[in-house]
C-alpha atoms as a PDB file:
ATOM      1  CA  UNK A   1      -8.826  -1.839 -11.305  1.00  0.00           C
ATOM      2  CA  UNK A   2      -6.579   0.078  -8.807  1.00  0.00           C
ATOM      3  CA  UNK A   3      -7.803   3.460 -10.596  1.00  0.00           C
ATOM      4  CA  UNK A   4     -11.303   2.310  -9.726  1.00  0.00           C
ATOM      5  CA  UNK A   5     -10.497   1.364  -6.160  1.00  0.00           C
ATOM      6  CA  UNK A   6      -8.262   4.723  -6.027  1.00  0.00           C
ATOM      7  CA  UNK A   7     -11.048   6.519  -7.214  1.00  0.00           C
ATOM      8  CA  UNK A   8     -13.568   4.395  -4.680  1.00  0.00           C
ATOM      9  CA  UNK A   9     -11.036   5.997  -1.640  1.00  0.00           C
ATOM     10  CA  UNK A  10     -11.164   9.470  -2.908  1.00  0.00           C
ATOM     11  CA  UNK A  11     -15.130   9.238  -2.986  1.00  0.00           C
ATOM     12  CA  UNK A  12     -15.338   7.680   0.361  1.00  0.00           C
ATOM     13  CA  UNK A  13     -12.553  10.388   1.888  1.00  0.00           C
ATOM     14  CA  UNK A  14     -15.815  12.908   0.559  1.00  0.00           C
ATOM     15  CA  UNK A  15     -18.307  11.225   1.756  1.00  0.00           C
ATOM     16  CA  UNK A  16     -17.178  11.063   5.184  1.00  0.00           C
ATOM     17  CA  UNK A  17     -16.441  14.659   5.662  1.00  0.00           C
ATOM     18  CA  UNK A  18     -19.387  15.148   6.682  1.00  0.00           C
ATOM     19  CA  UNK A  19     -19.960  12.620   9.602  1.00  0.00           C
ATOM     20  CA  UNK A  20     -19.861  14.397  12.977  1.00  0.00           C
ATOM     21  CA  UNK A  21     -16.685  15.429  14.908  1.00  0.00           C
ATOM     22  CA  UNK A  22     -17.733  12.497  17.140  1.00  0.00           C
ATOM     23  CA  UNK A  23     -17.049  10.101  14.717  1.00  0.00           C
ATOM     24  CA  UNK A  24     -13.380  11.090  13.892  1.00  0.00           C
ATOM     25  CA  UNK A  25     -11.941   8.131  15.465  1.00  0.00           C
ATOM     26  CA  UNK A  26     -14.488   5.608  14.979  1.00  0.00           C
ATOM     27  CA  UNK A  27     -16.338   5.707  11.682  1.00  0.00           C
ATOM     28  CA  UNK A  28     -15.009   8.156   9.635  1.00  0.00           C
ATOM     29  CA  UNK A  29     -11.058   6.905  10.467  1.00  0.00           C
ATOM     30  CA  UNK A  30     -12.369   2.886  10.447  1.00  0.00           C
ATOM     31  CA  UNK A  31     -13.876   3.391   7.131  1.00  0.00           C
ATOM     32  CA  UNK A  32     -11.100   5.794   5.340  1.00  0.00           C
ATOM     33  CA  UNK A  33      -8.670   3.306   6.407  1.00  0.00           C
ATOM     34  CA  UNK A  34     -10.804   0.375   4.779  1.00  0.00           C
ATOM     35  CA  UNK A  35     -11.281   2.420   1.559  1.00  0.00           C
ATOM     36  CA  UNK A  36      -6.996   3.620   1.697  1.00  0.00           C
ATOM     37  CA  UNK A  37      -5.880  -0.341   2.395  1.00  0.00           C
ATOM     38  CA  UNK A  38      -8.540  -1.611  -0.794  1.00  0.00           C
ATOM     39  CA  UNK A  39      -5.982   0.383  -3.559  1.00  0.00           C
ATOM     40  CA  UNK A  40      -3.062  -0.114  -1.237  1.00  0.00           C
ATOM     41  CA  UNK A  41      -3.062  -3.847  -1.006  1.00  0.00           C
ATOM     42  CA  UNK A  42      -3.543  -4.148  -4.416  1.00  0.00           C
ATOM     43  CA  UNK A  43      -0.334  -1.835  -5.356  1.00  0.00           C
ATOM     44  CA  UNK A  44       1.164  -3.686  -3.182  1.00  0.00           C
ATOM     45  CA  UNK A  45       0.219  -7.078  -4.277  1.00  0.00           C
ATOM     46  CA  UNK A  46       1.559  -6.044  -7.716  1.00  0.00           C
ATOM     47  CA  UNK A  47       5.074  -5.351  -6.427  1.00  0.00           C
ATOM     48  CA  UNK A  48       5.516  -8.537  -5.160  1.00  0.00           C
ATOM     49  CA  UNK A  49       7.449 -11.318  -6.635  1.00  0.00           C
ATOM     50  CA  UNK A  50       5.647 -14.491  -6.642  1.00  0.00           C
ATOM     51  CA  UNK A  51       1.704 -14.997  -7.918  1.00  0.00           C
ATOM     52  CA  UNK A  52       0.907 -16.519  -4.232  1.00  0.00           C
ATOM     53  CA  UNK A  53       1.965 -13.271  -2.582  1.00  0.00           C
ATOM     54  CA  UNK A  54       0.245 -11.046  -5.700  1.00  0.00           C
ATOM     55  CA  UNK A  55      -2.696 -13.214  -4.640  1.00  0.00           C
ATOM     56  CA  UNK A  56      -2.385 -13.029  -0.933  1.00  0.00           C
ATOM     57  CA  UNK A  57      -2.627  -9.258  -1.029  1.00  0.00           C
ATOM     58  CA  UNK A  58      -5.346  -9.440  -3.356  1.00  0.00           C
ATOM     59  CA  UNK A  59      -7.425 -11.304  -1.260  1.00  0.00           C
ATOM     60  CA  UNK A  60      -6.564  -8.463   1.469  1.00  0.00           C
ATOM     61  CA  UNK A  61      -7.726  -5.592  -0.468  1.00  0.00           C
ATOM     62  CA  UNK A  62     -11.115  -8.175  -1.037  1.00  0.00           C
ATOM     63  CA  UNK A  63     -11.271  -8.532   2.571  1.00  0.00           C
ATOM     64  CA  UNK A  64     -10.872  -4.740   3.381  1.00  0.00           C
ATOM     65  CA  UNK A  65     -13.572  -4.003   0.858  1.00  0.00           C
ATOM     66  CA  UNK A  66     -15.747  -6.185   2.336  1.00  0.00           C
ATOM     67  CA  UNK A  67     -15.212  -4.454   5.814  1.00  0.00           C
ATOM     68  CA  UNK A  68     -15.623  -1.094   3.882  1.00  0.00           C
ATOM     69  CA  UNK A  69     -19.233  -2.250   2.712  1.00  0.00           C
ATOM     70  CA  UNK A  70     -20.165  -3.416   6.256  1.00  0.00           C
ATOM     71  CA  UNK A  71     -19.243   0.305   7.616  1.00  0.00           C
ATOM     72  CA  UNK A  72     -21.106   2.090   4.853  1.00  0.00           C
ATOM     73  CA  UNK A  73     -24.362  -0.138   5.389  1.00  0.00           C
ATOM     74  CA  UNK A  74     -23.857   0.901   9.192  1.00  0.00           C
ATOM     75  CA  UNK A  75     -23.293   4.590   8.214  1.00  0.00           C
ATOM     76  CA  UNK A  76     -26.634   4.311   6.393  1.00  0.00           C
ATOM     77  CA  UNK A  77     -28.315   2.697   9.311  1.00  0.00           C
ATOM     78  CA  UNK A  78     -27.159   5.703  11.184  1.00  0.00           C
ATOM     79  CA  UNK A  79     -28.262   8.496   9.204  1.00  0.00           C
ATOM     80  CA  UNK A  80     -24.956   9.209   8.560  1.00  0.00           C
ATOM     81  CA  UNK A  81     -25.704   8.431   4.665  1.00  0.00           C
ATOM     82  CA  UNK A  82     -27.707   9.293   2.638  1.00  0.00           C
ATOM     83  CA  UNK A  83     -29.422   6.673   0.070  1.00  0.00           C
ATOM     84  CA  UNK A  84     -28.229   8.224  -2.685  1.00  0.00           C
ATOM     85  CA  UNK A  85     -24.890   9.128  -1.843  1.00  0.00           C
ATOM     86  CA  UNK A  86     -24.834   5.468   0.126  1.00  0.00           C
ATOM     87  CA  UNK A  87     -26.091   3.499  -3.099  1.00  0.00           C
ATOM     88  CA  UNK A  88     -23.298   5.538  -5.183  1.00  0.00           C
ATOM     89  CA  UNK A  89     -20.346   4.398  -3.162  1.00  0.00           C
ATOM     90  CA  UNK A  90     -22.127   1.210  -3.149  1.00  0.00           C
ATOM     91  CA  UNK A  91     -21.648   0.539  -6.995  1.00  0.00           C
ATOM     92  CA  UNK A  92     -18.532   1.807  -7.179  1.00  0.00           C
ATOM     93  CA  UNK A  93     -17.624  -1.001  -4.611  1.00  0.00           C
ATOM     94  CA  UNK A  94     -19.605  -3.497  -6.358  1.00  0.00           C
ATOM     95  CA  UNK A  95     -18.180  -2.775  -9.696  1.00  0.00           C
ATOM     96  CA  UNK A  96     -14.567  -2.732  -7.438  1.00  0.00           C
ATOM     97  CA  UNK A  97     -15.449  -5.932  -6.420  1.00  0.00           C
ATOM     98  CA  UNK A  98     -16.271  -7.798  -9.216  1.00  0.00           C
ATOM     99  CA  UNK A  99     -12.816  -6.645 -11.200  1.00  0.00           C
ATOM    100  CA  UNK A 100     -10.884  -7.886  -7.820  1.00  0.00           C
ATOM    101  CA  UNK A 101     -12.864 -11.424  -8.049  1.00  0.00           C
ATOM    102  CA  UNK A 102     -11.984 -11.896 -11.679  1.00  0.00           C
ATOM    103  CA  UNK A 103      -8.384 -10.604 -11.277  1.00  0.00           C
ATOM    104  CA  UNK A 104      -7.869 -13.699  -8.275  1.00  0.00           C
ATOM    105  CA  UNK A 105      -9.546 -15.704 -10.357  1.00  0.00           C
ATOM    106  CA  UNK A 106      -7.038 -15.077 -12.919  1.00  0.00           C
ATOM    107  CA  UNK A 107      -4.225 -15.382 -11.073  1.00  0.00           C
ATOM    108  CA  UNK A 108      -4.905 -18.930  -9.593  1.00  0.00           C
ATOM    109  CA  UNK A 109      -5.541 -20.542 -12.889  1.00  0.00           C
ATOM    110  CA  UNK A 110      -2.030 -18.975 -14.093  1.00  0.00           C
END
């Protein structure tokens, strides 16, 4: 799962090279940051001792990918997307997503 989110970064770090010179501090750095902090919490998370700290960051990098959706959708909304290229980074999230959900889930019933 942390290849897939890795590789989720890497495709949003593209994706956002091409959003205008305007955006460097807002957008394009908001949603980099949201992509970098989904693989980094969940390093992170696996470094740490205890399965309520594992889980804790976990539930960050779930929380940052959420936030990473929302500034997509609002890329879209401004153009700054295109459907395709939005809908692509959208499944990869999705897919992200879903391994994140069952790995909590997993670690709570342990």
């Amino acid at each position: 799962m942390w290849q897939k989110a890795k590789s989720l970064a890497s495709k949003v770090y593209r994706a956002t090279e091409a959003f205008p010179k305007a955006e460097l501090y807002g957008l394009t750095s908001q949603t980099r940051r949201a992509a970098i902090s989904v693989a980094s919490n969940i390093a992170e998370g696996q470094g740490r001792l205890t399965k309520g700290e594992f889980c804790h960051f976990l539930g960050q990098a779930r929380g940052s990918l959420f936030e990473l959706e929302t500034q997509l959708a609002i890329a879209l909304d401004l153009n700054l997307l295109k459907d395709e290229e939005f809908s692509n980074l959208e499944k990869c999230s999705v897919e992200v997503r879903k391994l994140l959900n069952g790995l909590i889930e997993s670690v709570r019933l342990r």
